[in-house]
Protein backbone atom coordinates (compact mmCIF):
# COMPACT_ATOMS: atom_id res chain seq x y z
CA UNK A 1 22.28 18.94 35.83
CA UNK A 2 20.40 21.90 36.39
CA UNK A 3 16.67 23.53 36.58
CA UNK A 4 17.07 26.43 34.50
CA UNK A 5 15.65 25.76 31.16
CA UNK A 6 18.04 28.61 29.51
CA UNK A 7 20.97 26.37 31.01
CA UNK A 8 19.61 23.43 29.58
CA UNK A 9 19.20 25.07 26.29
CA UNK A 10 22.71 26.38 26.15
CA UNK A 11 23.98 22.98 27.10
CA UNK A 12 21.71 21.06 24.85
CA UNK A 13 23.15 24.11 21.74
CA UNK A 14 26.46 23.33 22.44
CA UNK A 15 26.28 19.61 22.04
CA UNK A 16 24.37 20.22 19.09
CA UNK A 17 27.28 22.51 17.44
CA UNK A 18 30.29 19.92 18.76
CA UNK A 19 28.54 17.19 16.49
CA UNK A 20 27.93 19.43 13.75
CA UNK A 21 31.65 20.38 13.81
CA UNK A 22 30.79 24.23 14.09
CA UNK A 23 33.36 25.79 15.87
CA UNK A 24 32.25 29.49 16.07
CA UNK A 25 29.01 28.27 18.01
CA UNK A 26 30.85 25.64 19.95
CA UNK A 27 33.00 27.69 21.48
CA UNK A 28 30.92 30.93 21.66
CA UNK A 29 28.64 28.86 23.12
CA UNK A 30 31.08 27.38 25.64
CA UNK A 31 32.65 31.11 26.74
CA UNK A 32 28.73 31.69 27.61
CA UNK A 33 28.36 28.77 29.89
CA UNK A 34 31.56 29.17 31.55
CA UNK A 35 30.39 33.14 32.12
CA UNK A 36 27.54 31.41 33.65
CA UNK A 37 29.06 29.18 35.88
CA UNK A 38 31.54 32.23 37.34
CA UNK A 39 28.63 34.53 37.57
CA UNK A 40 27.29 31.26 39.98
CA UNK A 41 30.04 30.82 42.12
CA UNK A 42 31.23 34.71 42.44
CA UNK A 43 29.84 35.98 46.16
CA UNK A 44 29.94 34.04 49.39
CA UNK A 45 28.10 31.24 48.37
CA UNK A 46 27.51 29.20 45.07
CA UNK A 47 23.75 28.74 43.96
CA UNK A 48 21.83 28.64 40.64
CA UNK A 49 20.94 31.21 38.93
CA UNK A 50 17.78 32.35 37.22
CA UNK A 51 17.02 32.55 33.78
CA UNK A 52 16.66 35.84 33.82
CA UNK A 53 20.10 36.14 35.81
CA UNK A 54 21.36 34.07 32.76
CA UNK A 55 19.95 36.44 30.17
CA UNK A 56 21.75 39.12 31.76
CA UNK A 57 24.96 37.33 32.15
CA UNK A 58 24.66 37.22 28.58
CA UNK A 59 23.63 40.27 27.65
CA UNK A 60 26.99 41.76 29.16
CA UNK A 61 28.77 38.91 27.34
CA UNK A 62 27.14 40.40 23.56
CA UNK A 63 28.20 43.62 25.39
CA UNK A 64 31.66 42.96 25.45
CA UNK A 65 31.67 41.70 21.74
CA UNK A 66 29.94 44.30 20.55
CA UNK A 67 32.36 46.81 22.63
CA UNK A 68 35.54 44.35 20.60
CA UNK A 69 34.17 44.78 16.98
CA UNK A 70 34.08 48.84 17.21
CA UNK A 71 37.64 48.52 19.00
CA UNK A 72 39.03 45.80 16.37
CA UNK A 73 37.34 47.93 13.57
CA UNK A 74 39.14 51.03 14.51
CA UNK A 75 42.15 49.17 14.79
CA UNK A 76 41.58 47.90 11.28
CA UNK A 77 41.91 43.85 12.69
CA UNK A 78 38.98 42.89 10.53
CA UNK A 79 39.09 38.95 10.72
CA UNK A 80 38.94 39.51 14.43
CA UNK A 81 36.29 42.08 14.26
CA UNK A 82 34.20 39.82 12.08
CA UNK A 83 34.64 36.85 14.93
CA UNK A 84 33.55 38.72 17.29
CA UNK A 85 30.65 40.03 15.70
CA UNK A 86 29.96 36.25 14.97
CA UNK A 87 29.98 35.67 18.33
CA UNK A 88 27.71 38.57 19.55
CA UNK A 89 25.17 36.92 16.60
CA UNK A 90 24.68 33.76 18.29
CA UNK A 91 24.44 35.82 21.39
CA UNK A 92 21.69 37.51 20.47
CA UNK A 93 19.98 34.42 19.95
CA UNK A 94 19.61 34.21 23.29
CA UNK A 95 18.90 37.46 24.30
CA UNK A 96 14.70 39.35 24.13
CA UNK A 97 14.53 40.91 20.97
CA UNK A 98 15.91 44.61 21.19
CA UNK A 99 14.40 47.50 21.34
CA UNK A 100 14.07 50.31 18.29
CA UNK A 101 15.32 53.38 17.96
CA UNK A 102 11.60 54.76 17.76
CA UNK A 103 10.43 52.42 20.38
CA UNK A 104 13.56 54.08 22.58
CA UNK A 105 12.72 57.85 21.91
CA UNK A 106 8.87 56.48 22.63
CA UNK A 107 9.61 55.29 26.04
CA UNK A 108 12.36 58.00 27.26
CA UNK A 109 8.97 60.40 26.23
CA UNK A 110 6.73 58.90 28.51
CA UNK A 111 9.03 58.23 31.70
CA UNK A 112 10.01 62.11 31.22
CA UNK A 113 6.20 63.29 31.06
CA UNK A 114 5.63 60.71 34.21
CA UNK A 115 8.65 61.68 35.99
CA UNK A 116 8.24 65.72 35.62
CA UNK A 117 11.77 65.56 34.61
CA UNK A 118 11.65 67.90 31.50
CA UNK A 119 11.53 70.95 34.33
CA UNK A 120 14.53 69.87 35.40
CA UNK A 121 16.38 69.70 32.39
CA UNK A 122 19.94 67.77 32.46
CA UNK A 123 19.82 67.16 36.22
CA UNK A 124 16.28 65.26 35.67
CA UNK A 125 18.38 62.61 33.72
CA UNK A 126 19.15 60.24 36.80
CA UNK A 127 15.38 60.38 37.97
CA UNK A 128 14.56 59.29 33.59
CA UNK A 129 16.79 56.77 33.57
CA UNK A 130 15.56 55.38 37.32
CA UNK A 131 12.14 55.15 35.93
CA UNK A 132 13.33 53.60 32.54
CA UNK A 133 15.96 50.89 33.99
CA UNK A 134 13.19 48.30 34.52
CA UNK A 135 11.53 48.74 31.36
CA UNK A 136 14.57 48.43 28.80
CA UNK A 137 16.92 46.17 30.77
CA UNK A 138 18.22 43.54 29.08
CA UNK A 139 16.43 45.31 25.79
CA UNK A 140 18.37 47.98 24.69
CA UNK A 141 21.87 49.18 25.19
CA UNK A 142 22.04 51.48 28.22
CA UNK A 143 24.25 54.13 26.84
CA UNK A 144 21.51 54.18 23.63
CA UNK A 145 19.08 54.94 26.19
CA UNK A 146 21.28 57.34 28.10
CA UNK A 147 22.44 59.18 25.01
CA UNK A 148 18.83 59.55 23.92
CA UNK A 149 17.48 60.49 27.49
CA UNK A 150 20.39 63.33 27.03
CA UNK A 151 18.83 64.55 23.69
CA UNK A 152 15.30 65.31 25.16
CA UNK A 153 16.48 66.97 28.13
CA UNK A 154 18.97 68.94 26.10
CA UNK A 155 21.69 67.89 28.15
């Protein structure tokens, strides 16, 4: 089938939820394979991808649920904001475990001090958030780390 363990995992999950008869998981879990598989074949030529490459396919899968439950919220649909919200749960399972808020402001600290950026004031935020992209992806919600980035500089 395939060499990625997180593949294998997902596969062996979903299985596991069709014979316990939960739906929620079985098809959350199938939307995240098939987001997988597109993610595989998009470009010029099909190939595997990485486990990491899967994490962040689903990352920007919880993304998108977690993007739906504000938007259903606000448009007072709460059965479909609480599916969705379901969904982004088992998500998560999947996902590294995310960042706090104090671990955030901690790290958006330190790449300022390293980057000299606090001179610079809002136009040091694309140099901050340069030197921060490796260490939060997949870890923390970018515009968290943007909006933050924005407070210390005073932007």
């Amino acid at each position: 089938m395939s060499n990625s363990g997180m593949k294998q995992r997902l596969h062996d999950d979903m299985t596991a939820a069709l014979k316990a008869r939960d739906e929620i998981r079985k098809s959350t879990l199938r939307m995240a394979l098939t987001a997988i598989t597109k993610a595989e074949v998009a470009g010029k030529e099909a190939r595997e991808l990485s486990d990491a490459e899967i994490v962040d396919v689903l990352g920007s899968e919880a993304k998108k649920r977690r993007e739906s439950v504000v938007a259903y919220r606000e448009a007072g649909r709460a059965e479909l904001a609480d599916k969705e919200q379901a969904e982004a749960d088992i998500l998560a399972e999947y996902l590294p475990e995310q960042l706090t808020e104090d671990e955030i402001k901690t790290l958006v600290t330190e790449a300022i001090a390293a980057t000299g950026a606090a001179d610079l004031g809002p136009r040091g935020i694309g140099k901050v958030m340069g030197a921060l992209q490796p260490k939060v992806k997949g870890k923390a919600d970018g515009s968290v780390v943007s909006a933050e980035v924005k407070r210390q500089l005073g932007a």
